[in-house]
Protein backbone atom coordinates (compact mmCIF):
# COMPACT_ATOMS: atom_id res chain seq x y z
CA UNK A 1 159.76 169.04 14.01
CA UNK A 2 159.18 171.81 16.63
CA UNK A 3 156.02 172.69 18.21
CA UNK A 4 155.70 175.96 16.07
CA UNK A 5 156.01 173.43 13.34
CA UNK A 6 153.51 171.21 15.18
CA UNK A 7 151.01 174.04 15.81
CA UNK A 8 150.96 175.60 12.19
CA UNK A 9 150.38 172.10 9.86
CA UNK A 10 147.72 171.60 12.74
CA UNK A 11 146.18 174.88 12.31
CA UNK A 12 146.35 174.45 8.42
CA UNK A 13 145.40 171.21 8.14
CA UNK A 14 142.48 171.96 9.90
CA UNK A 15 141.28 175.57 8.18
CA UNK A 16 141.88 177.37 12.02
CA UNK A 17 143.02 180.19 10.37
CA UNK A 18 142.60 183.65 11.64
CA UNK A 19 141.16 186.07 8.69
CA UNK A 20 140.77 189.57 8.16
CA UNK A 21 139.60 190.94 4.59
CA UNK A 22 139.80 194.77 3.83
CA UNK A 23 136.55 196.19 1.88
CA UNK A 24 139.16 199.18 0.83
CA UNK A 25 142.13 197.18 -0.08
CA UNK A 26 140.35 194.34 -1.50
CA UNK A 27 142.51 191.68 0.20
CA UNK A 28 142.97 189.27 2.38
CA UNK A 29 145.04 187.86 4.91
CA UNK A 30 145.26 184.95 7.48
CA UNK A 31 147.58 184.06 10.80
CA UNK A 32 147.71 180.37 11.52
CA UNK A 33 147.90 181.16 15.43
CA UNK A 34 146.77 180.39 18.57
CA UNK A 35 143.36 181.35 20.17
CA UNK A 36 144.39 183.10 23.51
CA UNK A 37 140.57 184.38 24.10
CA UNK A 38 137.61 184.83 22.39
CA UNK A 39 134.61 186.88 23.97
CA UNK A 40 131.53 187.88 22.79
CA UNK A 41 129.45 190.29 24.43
CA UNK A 42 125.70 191.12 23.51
CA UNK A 43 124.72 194.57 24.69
CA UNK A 44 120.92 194.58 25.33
CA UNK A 45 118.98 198.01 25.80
CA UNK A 46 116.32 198.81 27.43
CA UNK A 47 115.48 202.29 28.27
CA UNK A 48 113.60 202.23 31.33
CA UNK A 49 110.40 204.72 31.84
CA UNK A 50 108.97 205.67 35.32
CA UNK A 51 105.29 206.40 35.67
CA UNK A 52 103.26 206.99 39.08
CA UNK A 53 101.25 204.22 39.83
CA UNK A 54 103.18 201.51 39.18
CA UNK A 55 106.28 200.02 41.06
CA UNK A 56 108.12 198.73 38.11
CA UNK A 57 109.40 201.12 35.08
CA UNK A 58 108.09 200.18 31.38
CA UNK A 59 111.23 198.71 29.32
CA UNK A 60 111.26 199.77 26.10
CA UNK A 61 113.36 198.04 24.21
CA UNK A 62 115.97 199.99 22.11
CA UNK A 63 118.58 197.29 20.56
CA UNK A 64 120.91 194.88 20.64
CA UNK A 65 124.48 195.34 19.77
CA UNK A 66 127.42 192.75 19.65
CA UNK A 67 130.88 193.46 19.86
CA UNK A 68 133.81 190.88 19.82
CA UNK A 69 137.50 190.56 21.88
CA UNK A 70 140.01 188.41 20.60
CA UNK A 71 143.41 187.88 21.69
CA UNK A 72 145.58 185.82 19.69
CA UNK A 73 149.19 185.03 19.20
CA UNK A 74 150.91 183.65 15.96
CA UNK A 75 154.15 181.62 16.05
CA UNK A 76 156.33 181.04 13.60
CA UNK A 77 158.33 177.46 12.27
CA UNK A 78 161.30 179.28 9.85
CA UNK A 79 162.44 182.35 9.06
CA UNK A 80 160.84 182.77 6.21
CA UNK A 81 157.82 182.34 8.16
CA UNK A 82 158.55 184.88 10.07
CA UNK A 83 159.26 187.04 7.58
CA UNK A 84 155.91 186.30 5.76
CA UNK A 85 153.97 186.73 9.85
CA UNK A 86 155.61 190.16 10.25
CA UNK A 87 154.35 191.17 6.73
CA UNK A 88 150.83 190.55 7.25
CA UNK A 89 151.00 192.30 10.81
CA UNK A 90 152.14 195.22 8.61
CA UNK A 91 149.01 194.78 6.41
CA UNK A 92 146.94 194.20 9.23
CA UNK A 93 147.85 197.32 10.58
CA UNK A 94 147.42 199.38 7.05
CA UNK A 95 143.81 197.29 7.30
CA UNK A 96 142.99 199.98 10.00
CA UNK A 97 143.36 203.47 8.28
CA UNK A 98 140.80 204.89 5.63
CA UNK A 99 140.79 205.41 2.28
CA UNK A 100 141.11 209.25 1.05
CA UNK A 101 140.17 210.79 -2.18
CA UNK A 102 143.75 212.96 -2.58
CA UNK A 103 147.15 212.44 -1.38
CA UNK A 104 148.59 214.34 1.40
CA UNK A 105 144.61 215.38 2.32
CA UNK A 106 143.63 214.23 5.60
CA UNK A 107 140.27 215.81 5.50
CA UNK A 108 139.05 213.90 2.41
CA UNK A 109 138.35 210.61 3.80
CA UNK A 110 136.23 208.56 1.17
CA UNK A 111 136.01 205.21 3.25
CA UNK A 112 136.14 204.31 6.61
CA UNK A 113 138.42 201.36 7.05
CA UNK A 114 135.47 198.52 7.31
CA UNK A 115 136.91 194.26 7.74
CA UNK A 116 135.28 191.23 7.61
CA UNK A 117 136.49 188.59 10.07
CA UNK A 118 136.41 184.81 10.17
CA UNK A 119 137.40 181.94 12.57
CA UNK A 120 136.53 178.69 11.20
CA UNK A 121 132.84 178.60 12.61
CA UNK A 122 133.30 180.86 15.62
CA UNK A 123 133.54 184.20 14.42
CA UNK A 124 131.88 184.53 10.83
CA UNK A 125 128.32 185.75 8.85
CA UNK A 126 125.30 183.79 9.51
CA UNK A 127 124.08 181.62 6.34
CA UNK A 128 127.88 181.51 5.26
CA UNK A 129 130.17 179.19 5.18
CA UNK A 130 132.12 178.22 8.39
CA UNK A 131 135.10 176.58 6.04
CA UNK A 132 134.95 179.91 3.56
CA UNK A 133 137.12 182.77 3.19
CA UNK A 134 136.55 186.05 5.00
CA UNK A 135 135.66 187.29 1.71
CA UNK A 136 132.71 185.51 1.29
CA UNK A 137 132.06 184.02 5.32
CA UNK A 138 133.65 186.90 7.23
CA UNK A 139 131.63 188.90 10.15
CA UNK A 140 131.74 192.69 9.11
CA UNK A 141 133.20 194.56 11.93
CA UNK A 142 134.46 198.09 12.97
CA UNK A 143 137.93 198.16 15.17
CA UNK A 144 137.38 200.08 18.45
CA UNK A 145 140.99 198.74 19.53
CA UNK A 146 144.06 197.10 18.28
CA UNK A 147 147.11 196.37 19.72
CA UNK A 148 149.92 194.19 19.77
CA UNK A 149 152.78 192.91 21.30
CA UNK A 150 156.43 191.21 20.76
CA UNK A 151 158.01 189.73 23.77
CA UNK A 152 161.93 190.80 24.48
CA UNK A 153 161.85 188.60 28.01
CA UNK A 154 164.99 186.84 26.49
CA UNK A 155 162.81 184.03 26.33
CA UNK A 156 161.37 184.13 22.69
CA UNK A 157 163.40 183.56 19.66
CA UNK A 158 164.54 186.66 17.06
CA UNK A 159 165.83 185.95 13.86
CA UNK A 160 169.03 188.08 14.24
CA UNK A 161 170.42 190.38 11.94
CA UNK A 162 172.44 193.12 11.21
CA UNK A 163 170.17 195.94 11.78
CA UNK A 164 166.59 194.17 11.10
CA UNK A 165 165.31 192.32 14.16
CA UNK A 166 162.43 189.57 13.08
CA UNK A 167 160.43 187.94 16.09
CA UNK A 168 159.52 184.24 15.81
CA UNK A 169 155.96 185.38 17.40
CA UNK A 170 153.78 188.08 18.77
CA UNK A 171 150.15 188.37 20.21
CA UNK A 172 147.49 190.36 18.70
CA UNK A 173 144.31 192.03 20.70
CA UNK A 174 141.35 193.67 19.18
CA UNK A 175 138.21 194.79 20.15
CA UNK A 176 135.36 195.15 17.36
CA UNK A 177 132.12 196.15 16.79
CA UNK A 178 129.67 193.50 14.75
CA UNK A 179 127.89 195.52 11.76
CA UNK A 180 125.00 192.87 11.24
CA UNK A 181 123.97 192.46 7.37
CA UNK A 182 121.27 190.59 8.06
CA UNK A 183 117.89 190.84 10.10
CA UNK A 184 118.57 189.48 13.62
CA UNK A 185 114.99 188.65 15.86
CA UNK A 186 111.72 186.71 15.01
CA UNK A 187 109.27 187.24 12.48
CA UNK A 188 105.83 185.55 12.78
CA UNK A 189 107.05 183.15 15.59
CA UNK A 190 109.53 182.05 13.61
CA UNK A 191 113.94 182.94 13.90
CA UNK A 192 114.69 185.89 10.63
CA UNK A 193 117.97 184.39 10.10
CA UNK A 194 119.87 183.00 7.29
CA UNK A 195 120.91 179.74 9.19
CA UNK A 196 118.82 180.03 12.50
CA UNK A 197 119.96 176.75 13.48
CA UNK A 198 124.18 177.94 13.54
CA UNK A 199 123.76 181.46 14.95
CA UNK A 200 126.00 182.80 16.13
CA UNK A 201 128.01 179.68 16.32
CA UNK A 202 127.94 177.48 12.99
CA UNK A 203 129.47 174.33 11.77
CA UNK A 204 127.05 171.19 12.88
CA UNK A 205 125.46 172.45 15.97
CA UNK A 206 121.91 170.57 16.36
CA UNK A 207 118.94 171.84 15.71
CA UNK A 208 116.25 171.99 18.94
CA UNK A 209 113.57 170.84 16.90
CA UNK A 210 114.71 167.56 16.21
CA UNK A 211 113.89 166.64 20.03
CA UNK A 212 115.45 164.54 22.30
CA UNK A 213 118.22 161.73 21.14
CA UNK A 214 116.30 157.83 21.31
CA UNK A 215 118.35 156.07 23.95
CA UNK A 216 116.89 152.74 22.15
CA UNK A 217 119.40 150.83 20.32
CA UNK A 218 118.52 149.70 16.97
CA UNK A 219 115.01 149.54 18.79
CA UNK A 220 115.53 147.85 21.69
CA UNK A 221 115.43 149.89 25.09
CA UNK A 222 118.05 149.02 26.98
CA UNK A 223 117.93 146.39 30.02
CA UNK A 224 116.17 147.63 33.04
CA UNK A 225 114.74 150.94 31.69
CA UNK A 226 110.92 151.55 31.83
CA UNK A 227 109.82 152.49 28.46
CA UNK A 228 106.43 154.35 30.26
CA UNK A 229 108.50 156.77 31.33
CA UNK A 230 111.21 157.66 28.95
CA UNK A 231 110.69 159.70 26.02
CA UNK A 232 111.63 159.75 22.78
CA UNK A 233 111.85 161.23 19.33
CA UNK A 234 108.50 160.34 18.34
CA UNK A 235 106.90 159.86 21.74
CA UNK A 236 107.65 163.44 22.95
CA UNK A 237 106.96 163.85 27.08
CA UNK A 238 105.64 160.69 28.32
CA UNK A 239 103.06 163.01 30.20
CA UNK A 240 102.07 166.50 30.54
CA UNK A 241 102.21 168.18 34.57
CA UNK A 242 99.23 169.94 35.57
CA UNK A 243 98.96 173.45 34.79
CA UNK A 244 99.59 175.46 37.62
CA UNK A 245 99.71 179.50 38.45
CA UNK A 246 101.48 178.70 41.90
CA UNK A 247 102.73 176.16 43.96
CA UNK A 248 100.63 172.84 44.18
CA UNK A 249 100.78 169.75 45.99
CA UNK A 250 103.95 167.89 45.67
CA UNK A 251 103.92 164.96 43.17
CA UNK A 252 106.40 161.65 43.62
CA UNK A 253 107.07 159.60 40.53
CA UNK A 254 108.09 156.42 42.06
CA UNK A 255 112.28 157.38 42.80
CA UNK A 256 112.82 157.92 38.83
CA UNK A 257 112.86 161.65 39.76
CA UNK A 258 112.36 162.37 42.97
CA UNK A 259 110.24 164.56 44.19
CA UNK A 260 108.93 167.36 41.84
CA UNK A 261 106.56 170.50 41.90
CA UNK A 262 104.66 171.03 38.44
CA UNK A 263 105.20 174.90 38.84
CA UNK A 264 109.03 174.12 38.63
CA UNK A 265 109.22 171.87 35.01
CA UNK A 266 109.93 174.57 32.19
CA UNK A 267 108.97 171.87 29.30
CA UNK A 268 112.55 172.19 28.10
């Protein structure tokens, strides 16, 4: 078994599948492949005002937008999977151009060519489900970029024939734009999400309210740790600093954590 045949019963086994869904095509397609980079960037506005008086501006705030990079590349064990990986490139590509009311009419666009995307619990819609199709789980995103690449170094593998040339792998990169279809923020002190516990990142990821782990075992702190000053899930802080609006004198807690200043501990 090669490592192409390695990497793709790993990446199936385990649901790591790479998914696009078209809203105009009504399908869906996935590329067991290999996660090159993944980057998220939040774009936060906040339109600055200048008044006379006062040194600062005023920030008002405008918005804040997400958009996602991925680069990925998709090998292939057989022939026929390469056959079947150089098919859905096709589609993925078809995934990017509009729908249109008449044939032959370029100026009667009825749909603008929309995706949702999903990987596993990286990339996928808050309050779905991380192991889910991108049907149902998928992110819906706009492409600002796509682009991709096969590699004729002489180093990668071609299934060669007369006249049709099939690579055994090629790398994908696209650049999206996150259309949220949910509320995203805070609404009476609380998180307005679905899942506020998995955003934007899912699958298992523990929630801050449950408070700090118990390092007692079955009850029993362990051998030469003093209780007084270790917290715990029910405990909370063994004690609270004094409030402070500025530096104060310096406090020692006996070597446990050396010297402190109140103004410094942010509770968390």
């Amino acid at each position: 078994m090669g490592q192409a045949d390695i990497h793709t019963s790993y990446t199936i086994a385990k649901n790591y599948g790479i998914k696009f869904y078209s809203f105009i095509l009504n399908r869906e397609i996935t590329f067991f492949g290999s996660i090159k980079s993944l980057e998220n960037i939040f774009d936060i506005e906040n339109n600055p005002t200048k008044v006379f008086g006062r040194q600062d501006p005023i920030m008002t705030f405008s918005r804040v937008g997400r958009s996602i990079n991925l680069t990925f590349y998709v090998p292939s064990a057989s022939v026929k999977g390469a056959q079947r990986n150089l098919h859905d490139l096709n589609k993925l590509i078809q995934f990017q151009y509009p729908a249109f009311k008449k044939s032959g009419q370029a100026n009667t666009i009825s749909a603008s060519p929309l995706l949702k995307l999903k990987v596993a619990n990286l990339i996928y819609g808050n309050g779905g489900d991380p192991d889910g199709s991108a049907e149902d789980s998928g992110l819906v995103v706009a492409m600002t970029s796509f682009e991709h690449k096969f590699d004729f170094s002489g180093e990668a593998a071609w299934v060669d024939r007369e006249n049709s040339m099939i690579p055994m792998g090629f790398e994908v990169s696209l650049s999206a734009v996150v259309l949220h279809s949910h509320a995203l923020g805070s609404e009476a002190g609380a998180p307005a999400l679905p899942d506020r516990d998995n955003y934007p990142y899912g699958s298992g990821v523990m929630s801050s309210d449950a408070g700090p782990p118990d390092p007692r075992v079955d009850g029993v702190w362990p051998a030469g740790v003093d209780p007084s000053f270790m917290p715990t899930v029910d405990d909370g802080m063994p004690f609270e600093p004094t409030p402070t609006s500025g530096p104060g004198p310096a406090q020692d807690d006996g070597g446990l954590f050396g010297v402190f200043h109140p103004s410094f501990i942010t509770g968390e």
